[in-house]
Protein backbone atom coordinates (compact mmCIF):
# COMPACT_ATOMS: atom_id res chain seq x y z
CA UNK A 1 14.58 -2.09 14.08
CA UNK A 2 12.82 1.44 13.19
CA UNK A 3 12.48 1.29 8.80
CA UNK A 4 12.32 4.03 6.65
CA UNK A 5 8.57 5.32 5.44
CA UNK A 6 8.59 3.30 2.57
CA UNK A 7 9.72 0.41 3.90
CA UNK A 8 7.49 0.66 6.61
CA UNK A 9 4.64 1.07 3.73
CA UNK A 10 5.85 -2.16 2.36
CA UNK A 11 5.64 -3.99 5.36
CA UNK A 12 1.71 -3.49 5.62
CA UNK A 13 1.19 -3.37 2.07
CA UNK A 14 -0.28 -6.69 1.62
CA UNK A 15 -1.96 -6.09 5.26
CA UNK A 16 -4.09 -2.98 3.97
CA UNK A 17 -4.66 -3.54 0.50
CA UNK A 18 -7.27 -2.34 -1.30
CA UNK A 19 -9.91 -4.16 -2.24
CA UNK A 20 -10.06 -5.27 -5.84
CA UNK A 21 -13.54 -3.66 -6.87
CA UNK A 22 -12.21 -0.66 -5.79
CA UNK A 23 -8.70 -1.16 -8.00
CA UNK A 24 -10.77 -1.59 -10.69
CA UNK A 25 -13.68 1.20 -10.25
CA UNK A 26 -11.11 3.52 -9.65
CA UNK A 27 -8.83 2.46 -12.79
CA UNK A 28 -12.34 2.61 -14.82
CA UNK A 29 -12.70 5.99 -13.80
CA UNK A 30 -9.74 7.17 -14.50
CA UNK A 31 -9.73 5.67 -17.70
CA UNK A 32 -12.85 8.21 -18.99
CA UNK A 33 -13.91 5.33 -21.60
CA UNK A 34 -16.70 3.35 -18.79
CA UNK A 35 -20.24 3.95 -19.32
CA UNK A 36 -22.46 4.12 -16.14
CA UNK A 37 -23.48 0.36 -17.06
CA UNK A 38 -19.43 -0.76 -16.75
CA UNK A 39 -19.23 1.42 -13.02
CA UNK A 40 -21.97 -0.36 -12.06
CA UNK A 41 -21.18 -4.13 -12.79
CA UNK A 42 -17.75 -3.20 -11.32
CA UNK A 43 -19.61 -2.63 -7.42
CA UNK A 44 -21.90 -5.23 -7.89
CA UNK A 45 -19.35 -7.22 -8.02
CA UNK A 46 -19.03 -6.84 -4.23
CA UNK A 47 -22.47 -6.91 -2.96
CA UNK A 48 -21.57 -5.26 1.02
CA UNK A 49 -19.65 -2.54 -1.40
CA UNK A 50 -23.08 -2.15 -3.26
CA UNK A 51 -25.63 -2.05 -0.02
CA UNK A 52 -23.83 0.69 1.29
CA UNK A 53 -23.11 2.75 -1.27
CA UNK A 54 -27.24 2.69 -1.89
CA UNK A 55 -27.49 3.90 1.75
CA UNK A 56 -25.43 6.05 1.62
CA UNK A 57 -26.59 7.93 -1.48
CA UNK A 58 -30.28 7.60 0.15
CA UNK A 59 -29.27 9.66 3.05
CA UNK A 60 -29.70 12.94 4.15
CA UNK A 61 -26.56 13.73 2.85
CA UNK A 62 -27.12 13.79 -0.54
CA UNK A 63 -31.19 14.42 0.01
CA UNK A 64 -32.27 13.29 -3.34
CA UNK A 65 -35.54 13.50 -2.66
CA UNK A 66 -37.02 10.26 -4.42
CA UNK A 67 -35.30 6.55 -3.68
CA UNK A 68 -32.84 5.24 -5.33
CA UNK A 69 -33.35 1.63 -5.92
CA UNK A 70 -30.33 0.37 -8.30
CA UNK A 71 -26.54 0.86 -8.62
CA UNK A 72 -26.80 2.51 -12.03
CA UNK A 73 -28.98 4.95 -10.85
CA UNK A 74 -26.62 6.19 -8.34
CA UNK A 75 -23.47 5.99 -10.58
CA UNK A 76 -25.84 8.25 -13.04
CA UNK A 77 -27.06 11.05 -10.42
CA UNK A 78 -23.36 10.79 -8.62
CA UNK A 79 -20.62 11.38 -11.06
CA UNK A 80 -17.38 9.78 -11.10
CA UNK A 81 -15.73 11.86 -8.72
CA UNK A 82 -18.36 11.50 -6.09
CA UNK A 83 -18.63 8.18 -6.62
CA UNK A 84 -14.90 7.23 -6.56
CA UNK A 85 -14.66 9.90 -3.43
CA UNK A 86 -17.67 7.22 -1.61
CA UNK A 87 -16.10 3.86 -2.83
CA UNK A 88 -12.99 4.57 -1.26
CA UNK A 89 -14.04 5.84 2.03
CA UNK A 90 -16.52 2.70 2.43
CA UNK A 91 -13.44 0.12 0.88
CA UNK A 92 -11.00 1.73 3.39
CA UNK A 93 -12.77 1.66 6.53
CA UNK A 94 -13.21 -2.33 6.13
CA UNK A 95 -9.61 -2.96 5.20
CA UNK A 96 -7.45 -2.00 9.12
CA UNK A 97 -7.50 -4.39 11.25
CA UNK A 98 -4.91 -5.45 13.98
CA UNK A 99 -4.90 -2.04 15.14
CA UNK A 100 -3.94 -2.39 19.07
CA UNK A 101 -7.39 -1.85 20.21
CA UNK A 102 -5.67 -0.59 23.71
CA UNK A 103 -4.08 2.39 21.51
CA UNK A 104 -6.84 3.55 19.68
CA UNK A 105 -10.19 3.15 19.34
CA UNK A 106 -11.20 2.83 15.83
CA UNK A 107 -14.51 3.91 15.54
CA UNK A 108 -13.97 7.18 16.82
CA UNK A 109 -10.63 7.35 14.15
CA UNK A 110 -12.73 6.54 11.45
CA UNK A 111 -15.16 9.33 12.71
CA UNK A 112 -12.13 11.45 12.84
CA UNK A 113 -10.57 10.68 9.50
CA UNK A 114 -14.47 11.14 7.88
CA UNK A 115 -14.78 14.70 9.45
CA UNK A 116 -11.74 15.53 8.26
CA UNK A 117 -12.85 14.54 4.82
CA UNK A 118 -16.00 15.96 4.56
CA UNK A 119 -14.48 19.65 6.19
CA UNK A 120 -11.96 19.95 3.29
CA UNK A 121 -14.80 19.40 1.40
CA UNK A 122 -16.74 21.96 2.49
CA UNK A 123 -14.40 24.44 3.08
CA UNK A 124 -13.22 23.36 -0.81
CA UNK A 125 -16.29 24.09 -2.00
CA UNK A 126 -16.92 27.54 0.29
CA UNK A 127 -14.23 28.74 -1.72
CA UNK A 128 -15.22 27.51 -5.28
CA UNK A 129 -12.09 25.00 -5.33
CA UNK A 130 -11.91 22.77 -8.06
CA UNK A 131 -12.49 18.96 -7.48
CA UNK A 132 -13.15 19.18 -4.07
CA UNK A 133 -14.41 15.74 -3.87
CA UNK A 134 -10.29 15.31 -4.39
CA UNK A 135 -10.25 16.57 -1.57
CA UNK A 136 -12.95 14.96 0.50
CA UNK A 137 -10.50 11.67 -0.10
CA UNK A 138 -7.09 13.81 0.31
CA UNK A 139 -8.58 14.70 4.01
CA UNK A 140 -9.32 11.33 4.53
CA UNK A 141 -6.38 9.38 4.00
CA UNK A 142 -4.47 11.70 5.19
CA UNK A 143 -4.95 10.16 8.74
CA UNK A 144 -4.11 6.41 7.47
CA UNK A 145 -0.84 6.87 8.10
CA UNK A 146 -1.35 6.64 11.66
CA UNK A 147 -3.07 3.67 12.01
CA UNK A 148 0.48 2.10 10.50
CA UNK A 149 2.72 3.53 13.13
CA UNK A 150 -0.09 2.19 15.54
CA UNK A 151 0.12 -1.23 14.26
CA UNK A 152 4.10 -0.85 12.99
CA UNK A 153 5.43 0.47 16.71
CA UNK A 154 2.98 -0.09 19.36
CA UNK A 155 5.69 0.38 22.18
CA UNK A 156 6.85 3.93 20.66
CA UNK A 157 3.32 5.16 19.96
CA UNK A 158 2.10 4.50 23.57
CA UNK A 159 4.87 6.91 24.36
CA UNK A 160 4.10 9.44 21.99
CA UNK A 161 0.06 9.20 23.05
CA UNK A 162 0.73 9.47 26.46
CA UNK A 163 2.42 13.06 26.55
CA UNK A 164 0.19 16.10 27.22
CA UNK A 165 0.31 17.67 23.86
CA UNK A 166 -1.36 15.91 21.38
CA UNK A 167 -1.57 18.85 18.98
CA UNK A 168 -0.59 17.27 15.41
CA UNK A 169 2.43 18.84 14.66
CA UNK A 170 4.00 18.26 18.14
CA UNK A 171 2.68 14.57 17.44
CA UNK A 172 4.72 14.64 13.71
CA UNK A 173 7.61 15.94 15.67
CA UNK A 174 8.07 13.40 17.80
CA UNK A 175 7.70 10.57 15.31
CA UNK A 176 10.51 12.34 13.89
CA UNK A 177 12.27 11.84 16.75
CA UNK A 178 11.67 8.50 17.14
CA UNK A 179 11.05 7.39 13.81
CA UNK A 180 12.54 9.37 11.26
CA UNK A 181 9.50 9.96 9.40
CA UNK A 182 6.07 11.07 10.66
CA UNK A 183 2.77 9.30 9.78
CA UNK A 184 2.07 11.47 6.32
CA UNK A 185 4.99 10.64 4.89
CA UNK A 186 3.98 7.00 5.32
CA UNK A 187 0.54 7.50 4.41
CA UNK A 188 2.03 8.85 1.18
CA UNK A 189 4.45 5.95 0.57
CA UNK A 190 1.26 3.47 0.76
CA UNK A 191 -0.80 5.62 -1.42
CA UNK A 192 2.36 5.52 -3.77
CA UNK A 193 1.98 1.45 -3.43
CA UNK A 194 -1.97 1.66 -3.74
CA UNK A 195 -1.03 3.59 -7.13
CA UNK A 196 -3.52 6.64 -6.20
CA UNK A 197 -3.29 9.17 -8.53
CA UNK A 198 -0.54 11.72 -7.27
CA UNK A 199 -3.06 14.30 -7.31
CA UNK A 200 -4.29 12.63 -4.71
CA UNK A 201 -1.04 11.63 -2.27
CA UNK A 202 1.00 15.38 -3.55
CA UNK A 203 -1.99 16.81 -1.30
CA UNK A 204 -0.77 15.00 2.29
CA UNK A 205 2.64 14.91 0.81
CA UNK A 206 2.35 18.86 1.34
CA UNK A 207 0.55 18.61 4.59
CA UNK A 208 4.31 18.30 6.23
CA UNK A 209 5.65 21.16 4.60
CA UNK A 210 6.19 24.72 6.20
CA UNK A 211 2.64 26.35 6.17
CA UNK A 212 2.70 29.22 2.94
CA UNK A 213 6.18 27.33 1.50
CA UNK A 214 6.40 28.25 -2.11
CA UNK A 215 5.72 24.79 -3.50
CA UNK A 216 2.43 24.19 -1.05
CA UNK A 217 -0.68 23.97 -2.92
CA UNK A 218 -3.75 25.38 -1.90
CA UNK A 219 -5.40 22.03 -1.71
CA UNK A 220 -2.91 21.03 1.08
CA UNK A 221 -3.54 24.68 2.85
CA UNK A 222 -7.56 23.47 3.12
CA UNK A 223 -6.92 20.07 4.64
CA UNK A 224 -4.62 21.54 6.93
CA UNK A 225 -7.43 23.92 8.13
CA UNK A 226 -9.53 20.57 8.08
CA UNK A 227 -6.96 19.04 10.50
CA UNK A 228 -7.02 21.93 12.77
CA UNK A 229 -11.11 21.68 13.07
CA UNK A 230 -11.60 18.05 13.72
CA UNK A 231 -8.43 18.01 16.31
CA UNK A 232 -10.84 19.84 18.69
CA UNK A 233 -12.94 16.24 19.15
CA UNK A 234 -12.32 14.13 21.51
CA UNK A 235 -9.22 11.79 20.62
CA UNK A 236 -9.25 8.45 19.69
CA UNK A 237 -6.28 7.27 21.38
CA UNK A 238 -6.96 4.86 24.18
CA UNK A 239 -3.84 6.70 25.90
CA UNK A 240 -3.31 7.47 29.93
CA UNK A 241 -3.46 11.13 30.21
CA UNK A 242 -6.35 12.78 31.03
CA UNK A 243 -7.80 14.86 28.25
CA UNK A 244 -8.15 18.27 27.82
CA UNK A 245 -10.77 19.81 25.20
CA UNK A 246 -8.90 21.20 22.70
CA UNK A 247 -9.40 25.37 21.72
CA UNK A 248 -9.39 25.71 18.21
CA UNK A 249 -6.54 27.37 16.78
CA UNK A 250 -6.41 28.65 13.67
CA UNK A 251 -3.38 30.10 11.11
CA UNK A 252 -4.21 33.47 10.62
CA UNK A 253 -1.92 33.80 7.74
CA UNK A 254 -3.73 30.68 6.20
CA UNK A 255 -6.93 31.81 6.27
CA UNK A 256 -6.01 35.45 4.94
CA UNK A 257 -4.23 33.68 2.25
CA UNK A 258 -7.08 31.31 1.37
CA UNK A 259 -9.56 34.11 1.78
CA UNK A 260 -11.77 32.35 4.54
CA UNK A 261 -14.24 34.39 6.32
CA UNK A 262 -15.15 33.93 9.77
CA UNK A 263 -18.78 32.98 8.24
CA UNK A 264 -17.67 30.50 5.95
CA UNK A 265 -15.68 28.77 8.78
CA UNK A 266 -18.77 28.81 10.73
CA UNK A 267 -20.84 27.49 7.60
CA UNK A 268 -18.03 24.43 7.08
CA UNK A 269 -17.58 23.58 10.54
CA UNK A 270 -22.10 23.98 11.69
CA UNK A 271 -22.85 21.63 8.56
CA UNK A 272 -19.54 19.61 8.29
CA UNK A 273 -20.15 17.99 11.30
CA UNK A 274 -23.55 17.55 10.46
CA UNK A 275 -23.04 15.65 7.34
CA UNK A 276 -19.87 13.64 9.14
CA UNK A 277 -22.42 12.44 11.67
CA UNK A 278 -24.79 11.02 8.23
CA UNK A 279 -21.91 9.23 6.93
CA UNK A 280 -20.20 7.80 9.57
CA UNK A 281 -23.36 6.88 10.56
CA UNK A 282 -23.71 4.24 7.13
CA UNK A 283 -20.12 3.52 6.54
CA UNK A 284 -19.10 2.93 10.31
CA UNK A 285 -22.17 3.09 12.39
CA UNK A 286 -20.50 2.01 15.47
CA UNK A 287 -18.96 5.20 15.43
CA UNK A 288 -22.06 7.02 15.20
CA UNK A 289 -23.23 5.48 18.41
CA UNK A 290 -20.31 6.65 20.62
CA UNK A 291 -21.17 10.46 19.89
C-alpha cells in the first residue's frame, strides 16, 4: 500500500538516522554558546567522523597551505557553518544502505548529490548569497529523497527509471502519478524528523514549486540551477534504457532573475566539478574511481 510522504519518512526514519555526533555538533552549533574546544570533543567522539574531516580539510579544496594536524585546528580555521556543512555530508553518506543495488548505483548518487552541493555553492557565492554553505547542504539533501522511494517502492521506481526521459521534473511527475508525492517532498518530511533547521528543508521544500512563484526563495532558484547542471552526468540508475547524454538546459527567466552571467555559469560549473571530484574523492572515494 502506497503511504503518504510523511509516513513514508517515518517508515525509514529509524533506517537513516543520523548519527548521534552529528545530532549533537549540529545542536552545539546552533546553540552559539560552544567554544572550538566543545566542537571538537563532540567529533572526536567518533574517530572515522574525525579522520575524514582532517582529510578533507587538508585537501585541495580548501588549500590551506600548511597541515592541519588536530580537530581544533580545523574547527578554528573552518567556522561553524563550514564545518556543520562537512559533518553532515561525511555522516550522511555512511548512513543508506539497503538501497537495491540493481536500481542505483550509489557511488555515482553520492557523486551526484555532492556536485549538486558544491554547484549551489558556487553559484551562491558567484552571486554574493548569504550562507551559502546553507546551501552547499540544501543541494545535497535535496537528492535523499530518492534513495527512499528506491528503497520504499523498488517495483514502481524500476518503472519510472526505465522510461526515456529522465529529466527531473518529468521524474517528480510521475511519482506523482504513482505515488502521490515526489521524492522532495519526502526528503523534506525526513529532514522535518531529523529536526534540520527549516532554513535548511524550506529550501527543497521550494524546489517543487512553480519556477518564479511568489513565495520561492532565491536560495531554492540556485539549487534548482544546481539540479539542472549536474543532471547532464551520467545517471546513477542501474535502469534498462540506453542513455542519452543529456544537453544542458537552462531557465532563461531564472537566470535573468538571479542575474547569472554566462561567465559565472562557466566559472561554477569549470571549478564546481573540480572541487566535487576533491570531495567525493575523501568522503566516498569509490565514487571517485568510477569517473
Amino acid at each position: 500500500m502506497i503511504m503518504n510522504a510523511r509516513d513514508t519518512a517515518k517508515s525509514v526514519h529509524k533506517l537513516f538516522s543520523l548519527p548521534e555526533v552529528a545530532i549533537e555538533l549540529s545542536q552545539a552549533i546552533d546553540s552559539r554558546q560552544s567554544n572550538s574546544g566543545t566542537l571538537a570533543s563532540i567529533i572526536n567522539k567518533d574517530p572515522a567522523l574525525a579522520a575524514t574531516l582532517l582529510k578533507l580539510v587538508n585537501s585541495a579544496y580548501f588549500g590551506f597551505g600548511k597541515p592541519i594536524d588536530s580537530i581544533t585546528h580545523a574547527v578554528t580555521l573552518l567556522g561553524r557553518s563550514e564545518l556543520k556543512m562537512l559533518v553532515f555530508s561525511i555522516s550522511i553518506v555512511t548512513r543508506f544502505h539497503g538501497i537495491p543495488s540493481d536500481l542505483v548505483d550509489m557511488d555515482v548518487f553520492w557523486f551526484h548529490s555532492i556536485t549538486r552541493g558544491i554547484m549551489s555553492q558556487e553559484l551562491a557565492r558567484q552571486l554574493k548569497f548569504a550562507e551559502p554553505d546553507r546551501l552547499y547542504l540544501s543541494g545535497m539533501l535535496s537528492t535523499l529523497g530518492k534513495l527512499i522511494i528506491y528503497h520504499q517502492y523498488p517495483g514502481q521506481s524500476t518503472e519510472i527509471l526505465t522510461l526515456d526521459n529522465q529529466a527531473d521534473d518529468f521524474i517528480r511527475e510521475q511519482e506523482l502519478s504513482h505515488f502521490g508525492f515526489d521524492y522532495l517532498d519526502v526528503g523534506v518530511e525526513l529532514f522535518k524528523l531529523w529536526r534540520l533547521p527549516e532554513t535548511l528543508w524550506q529550501i527543497v521544500d521550494d524546489l517543487g514549486k512553480p519556477l518564479l512563484s511568489k513565495d520561492q526563495q532565491p536560495g531554492s532558484l540556485i539549487v534548482h540551477v544546481a539540479s539542472q547542471i549536474t543532471q547532464t552526468l551520467e545517471p546513477c540508475h542501474k535502469r534498462l534504457a540506453e542513455y542519452k547524454e543529456q544537453d544542458l538546459k537552462l531557465d532563461i527567466k531564472v537566470l535573468e532573475h538571479l542575474g547569472l552571467t554566462p561567465n559565472m555559469l562557466n566559472h561554477c560549473m569549470e571549478h564546481g566539478l573540480a572541487e566535487a571530484f576533491d570531495v567525493a574523492g575523501i568522503i566516498c572515494p569509490e565514487a571517485f574511481v568510477i569517473y
